[in-house]
Protein backbone atom coordinates (compact mmCIF):
# COMPACT_ATOMS: atom_id res chain seq x y z
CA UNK A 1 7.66 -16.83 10.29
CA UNK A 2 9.84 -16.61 7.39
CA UNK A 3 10.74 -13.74 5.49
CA UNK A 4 11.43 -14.25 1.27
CA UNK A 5 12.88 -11.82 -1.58
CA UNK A 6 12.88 -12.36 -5.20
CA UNK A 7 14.19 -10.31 -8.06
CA UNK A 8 14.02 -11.06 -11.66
CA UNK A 9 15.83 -8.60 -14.15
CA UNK A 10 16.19 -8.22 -17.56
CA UNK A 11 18.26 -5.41 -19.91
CA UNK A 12 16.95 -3.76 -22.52
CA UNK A 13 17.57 -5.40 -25.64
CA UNK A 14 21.21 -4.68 -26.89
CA UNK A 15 22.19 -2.19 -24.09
CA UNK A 16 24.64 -3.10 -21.77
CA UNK A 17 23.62 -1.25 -18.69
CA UNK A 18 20.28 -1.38 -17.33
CA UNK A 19 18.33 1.61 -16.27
CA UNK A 20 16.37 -0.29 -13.18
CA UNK A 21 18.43 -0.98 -9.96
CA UNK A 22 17.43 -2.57 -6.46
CA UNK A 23 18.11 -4.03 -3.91
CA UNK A 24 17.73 -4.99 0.09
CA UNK A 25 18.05 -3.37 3.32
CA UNK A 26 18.39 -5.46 6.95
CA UNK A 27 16.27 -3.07 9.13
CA UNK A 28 18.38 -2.55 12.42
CA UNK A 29 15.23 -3.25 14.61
CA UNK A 30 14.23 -6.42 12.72
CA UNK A 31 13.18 -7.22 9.27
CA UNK A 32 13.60 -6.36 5.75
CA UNK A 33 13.31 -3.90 2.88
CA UNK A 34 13.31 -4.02 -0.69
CA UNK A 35 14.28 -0.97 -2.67
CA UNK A 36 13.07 -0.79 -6.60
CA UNK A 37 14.13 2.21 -8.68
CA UNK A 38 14.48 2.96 -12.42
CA UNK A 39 15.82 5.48 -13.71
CA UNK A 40 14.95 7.76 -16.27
CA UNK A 41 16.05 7.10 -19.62
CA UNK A 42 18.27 4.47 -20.49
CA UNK A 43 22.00 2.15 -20.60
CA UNK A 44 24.54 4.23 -18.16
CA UNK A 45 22.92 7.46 -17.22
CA UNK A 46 20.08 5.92 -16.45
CA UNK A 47 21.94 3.81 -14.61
CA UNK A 48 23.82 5.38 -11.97
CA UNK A 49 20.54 7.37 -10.98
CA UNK A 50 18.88 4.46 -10.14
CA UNK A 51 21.79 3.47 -7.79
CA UNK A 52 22.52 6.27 -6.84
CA UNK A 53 19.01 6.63 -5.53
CA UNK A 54 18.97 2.88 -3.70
CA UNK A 55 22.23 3.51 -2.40
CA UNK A 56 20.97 6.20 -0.30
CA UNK A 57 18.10 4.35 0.13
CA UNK A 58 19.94 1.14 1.20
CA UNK A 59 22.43 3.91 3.46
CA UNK A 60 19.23 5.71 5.14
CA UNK A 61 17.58 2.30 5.69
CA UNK A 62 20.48 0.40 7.81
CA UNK A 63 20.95 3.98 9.76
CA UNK A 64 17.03 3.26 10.77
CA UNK A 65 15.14 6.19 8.71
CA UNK A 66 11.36 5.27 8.53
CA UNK A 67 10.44 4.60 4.87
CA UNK A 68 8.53 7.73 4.34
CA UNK A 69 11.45 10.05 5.55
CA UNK A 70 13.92 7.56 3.21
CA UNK A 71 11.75 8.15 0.43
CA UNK A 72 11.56 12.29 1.23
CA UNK A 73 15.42 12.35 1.72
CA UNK A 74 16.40 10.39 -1.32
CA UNK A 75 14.41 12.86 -3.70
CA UNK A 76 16.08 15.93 -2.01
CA UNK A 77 19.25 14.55 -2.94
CA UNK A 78 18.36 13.49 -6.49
CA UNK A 79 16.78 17.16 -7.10
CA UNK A 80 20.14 18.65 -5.77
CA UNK A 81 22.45 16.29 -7.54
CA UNK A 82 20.68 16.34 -10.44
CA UNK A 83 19.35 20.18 -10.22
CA UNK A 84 16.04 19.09 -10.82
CA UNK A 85 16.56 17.45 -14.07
CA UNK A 86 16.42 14.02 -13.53
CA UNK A 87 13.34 11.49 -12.24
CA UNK A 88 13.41 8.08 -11.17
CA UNK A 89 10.62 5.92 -9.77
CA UNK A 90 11.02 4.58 -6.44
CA UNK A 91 9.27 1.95 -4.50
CA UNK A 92 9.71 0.62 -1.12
CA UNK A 93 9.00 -2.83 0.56
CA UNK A 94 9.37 -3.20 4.22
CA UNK A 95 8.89 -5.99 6.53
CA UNK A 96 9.32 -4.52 9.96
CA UNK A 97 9.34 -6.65 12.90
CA UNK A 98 9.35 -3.38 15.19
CA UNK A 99 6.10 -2.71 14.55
CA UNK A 100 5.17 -6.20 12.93
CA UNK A 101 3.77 -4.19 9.70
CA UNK A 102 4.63 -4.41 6.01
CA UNK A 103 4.54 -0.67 4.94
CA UNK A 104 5.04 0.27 1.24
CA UNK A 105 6.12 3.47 0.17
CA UNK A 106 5.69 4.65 -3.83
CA UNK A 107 6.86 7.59 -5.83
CA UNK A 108 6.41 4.85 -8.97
CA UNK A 109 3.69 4.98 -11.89
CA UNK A 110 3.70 0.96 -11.59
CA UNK A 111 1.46 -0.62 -9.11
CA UNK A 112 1.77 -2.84 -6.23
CA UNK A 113 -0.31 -5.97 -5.40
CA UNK A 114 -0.50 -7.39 -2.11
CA UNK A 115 -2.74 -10.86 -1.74
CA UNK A 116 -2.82 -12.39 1.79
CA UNK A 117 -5.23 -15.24 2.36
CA UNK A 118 -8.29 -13.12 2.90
CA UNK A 119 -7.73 -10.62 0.35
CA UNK A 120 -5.63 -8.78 -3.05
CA UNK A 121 -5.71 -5.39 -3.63
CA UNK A 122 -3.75 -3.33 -5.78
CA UNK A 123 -2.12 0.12 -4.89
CA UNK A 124 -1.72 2.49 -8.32
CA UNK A 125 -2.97 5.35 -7.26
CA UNK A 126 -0.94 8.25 -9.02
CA UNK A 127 1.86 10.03 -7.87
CA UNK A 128 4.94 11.69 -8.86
CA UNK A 129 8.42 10.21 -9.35
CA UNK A 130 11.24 11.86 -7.47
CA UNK A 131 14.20 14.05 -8.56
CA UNK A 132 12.09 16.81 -10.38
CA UNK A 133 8.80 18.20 -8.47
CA UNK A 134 9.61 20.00 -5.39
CA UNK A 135 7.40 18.88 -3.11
CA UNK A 136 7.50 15.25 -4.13
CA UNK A 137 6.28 13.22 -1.41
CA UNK A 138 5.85 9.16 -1.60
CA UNK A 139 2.40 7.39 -1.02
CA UNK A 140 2.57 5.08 2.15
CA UNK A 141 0.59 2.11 2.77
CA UNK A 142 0.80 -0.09 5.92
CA UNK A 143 -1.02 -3.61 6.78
CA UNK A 144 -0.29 -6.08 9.47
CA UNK A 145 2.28 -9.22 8.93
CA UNK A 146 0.13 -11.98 7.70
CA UNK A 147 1.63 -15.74 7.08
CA UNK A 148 0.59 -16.22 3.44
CA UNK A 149 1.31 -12.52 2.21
CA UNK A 150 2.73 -11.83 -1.18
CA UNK A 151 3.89 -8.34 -2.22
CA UNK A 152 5.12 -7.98 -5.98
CA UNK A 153 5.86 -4.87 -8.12
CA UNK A 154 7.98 -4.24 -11.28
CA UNK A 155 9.07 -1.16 -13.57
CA UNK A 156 7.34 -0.04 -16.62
CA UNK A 157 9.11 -2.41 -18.66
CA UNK A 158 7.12 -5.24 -17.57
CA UNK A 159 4.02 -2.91 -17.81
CA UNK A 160 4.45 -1.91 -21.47
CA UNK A 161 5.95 -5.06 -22.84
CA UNK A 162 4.56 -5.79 -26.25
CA UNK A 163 3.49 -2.80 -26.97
CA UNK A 164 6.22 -2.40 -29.65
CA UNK A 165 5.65 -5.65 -30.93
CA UNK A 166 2.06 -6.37 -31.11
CA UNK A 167 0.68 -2.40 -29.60
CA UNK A 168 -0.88 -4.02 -27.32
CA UNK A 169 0.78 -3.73 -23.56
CA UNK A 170 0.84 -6.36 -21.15
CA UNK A 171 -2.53 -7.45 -19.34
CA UNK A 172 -2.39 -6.95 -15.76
CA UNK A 173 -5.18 -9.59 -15.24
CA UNK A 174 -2.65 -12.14 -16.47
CA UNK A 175 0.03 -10.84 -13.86
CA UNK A 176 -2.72 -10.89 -11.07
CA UNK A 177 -3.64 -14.46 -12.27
CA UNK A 178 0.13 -15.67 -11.81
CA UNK A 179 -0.01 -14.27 -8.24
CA UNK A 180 -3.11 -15.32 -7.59
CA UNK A 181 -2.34 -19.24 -8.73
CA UNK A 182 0.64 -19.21 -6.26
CA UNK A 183 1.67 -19.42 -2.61
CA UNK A 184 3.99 -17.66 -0.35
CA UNK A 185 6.70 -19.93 -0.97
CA UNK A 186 6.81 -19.92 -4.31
CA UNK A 187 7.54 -16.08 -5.32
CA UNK A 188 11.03 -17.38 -7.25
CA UNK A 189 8.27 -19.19 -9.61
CA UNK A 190 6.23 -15.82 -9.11
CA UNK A 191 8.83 -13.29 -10.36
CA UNK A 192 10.36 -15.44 -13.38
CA UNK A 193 6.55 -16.00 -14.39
CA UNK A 194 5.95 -12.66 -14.77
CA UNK A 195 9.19 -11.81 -16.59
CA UNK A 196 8.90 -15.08 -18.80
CA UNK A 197 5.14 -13.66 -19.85
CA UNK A 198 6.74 -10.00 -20.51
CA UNK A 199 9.72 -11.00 -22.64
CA UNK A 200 7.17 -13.25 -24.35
CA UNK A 201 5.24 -10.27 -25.28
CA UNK A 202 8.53 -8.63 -26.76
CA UNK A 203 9.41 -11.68 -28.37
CA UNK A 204 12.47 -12.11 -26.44
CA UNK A 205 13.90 -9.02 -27.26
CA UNK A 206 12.80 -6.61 -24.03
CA UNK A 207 11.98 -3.19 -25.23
CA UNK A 208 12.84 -1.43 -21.83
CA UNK A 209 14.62 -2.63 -18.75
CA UNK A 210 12.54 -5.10 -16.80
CA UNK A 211 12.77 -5.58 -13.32
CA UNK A 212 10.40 -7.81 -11.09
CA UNK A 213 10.04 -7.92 -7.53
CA UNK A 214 8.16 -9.88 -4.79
CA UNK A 215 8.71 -10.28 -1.05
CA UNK A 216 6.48 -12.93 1.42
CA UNK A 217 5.73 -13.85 4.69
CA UNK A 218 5.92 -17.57 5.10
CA UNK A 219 4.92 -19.42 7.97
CA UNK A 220 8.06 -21.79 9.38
CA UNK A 221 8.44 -23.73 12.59
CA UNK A 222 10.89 -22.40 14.94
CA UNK A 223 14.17 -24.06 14.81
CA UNK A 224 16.87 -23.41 17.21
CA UNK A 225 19.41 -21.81 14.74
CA UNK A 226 17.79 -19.33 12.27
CA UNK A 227 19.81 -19.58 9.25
CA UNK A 228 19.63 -16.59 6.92
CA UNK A 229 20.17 -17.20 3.04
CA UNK A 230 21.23 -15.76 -0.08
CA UNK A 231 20.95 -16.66 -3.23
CA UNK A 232 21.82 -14.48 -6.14
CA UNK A 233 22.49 -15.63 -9.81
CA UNK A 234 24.46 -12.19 -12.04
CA UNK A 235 24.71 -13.77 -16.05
CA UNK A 236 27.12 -11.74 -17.67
């Protein structure tokens, strides 16, 4: 099987910096993670909490932390850096080939939908964001690898596009649809949906950082050399 990452990202209209960060982890027993954080407020402080919170994240992955103590540590640090001023959603998206599960762990008030080929289901239960509650701890989810499974999640600026423009946020039935119509392989198509529909809403002109996820587990034959790829496009 295959392992795929997307990322779709958009700034905030006319701010340089964006407040959402993420990135990827290779997990040292096999596999990968996805790390999705935004921080709170916006353009530069906003920022460097964000990546300041995946770096550790990124750091505490590779050194082989299990998500739920990555997502413990990283808010103790935030809460001392930031003496307890400072939140920042963050979500985690692992596919680990040690224990062949995908486990997801949320401190995020945006959901995340898994569909595999028997079943979608959407985890949004509530919970805090880290850097500011004490006893913060993340919501973990874990399901078996399936061939065919689609994760996707996003910040709130996906969630509240339009609302500015039209009050009216965005309707999640229209992202489920786009994740719905689409397979495994196609979660490039999948993420830049999903953004295209959002900036749509804000006609154009996105009214909060917007950041868009998705990772899937595609079925490949086995080839003799496993070639690992990249592919990253930065507009500036």
């Amino acid at each position: 099987m295959e392992i795929k990452i997307a990322i779709a990202k958009a700034t905030r209209y006319a701010m340089e910096f964006s407040g959402d960060s993420c990135n990827t982890a290779e997990r040292p027993q096999g596999g990968l993670s996805l790390i999705l954080a935004d921080g709170q407020g916006h353009g530069l402080s906003a920022h460097n909490t964000s990546g300041l919170v995946v770096n550790r994240a990124v750091s505490l992955i590779s050194d082989g932390t299990r998500d739920g103590a990555v997502a413990r540590a990283v808010h103790d640090y935030l809460y001392a850096v930031k003496n307890k001023k400072v939140s920042c959603t963050l979500t985690v998206i692992s596919a680990d080939l040690d224990s062949e599960t995908l486990v997801i762990s949320r401190n995020s008030n945006c959901p995340v939908i898994v569909k595999t080929p028997d079943f979608t289901c959407t985890y949004d239960e509530n919970v805090n964001p880290i850097g500011v509650h004490h006893h913060t701890k993340p919501l973990i989810y874990e399901l078996p690898l399936t061939a065919g499974m689609i994760i996707v999640s996003y910040t709130d600026g996906i969630q509240s596009a339009g609302r500015k423009t039209s009050g009216r946020c965005a309707d999640f039935n229209k992202i489920l649809d786009i994740i719905d119509k689409n397979s495994a392989d196609d979660i490039s198509f999948i993420t830049d949906s999903i953004m295209d529909y959002a900036l749509q809403l804000d006609k154009e002109q996105a009214g909060d950082d917007m950041t868009v996820v998705a990772m899937s587990i595609c079925a490949k034959d086995n080839t003799k050399t496993k070639v690992q790829r990249v592919n990253i496009e930065y507009p500036f």
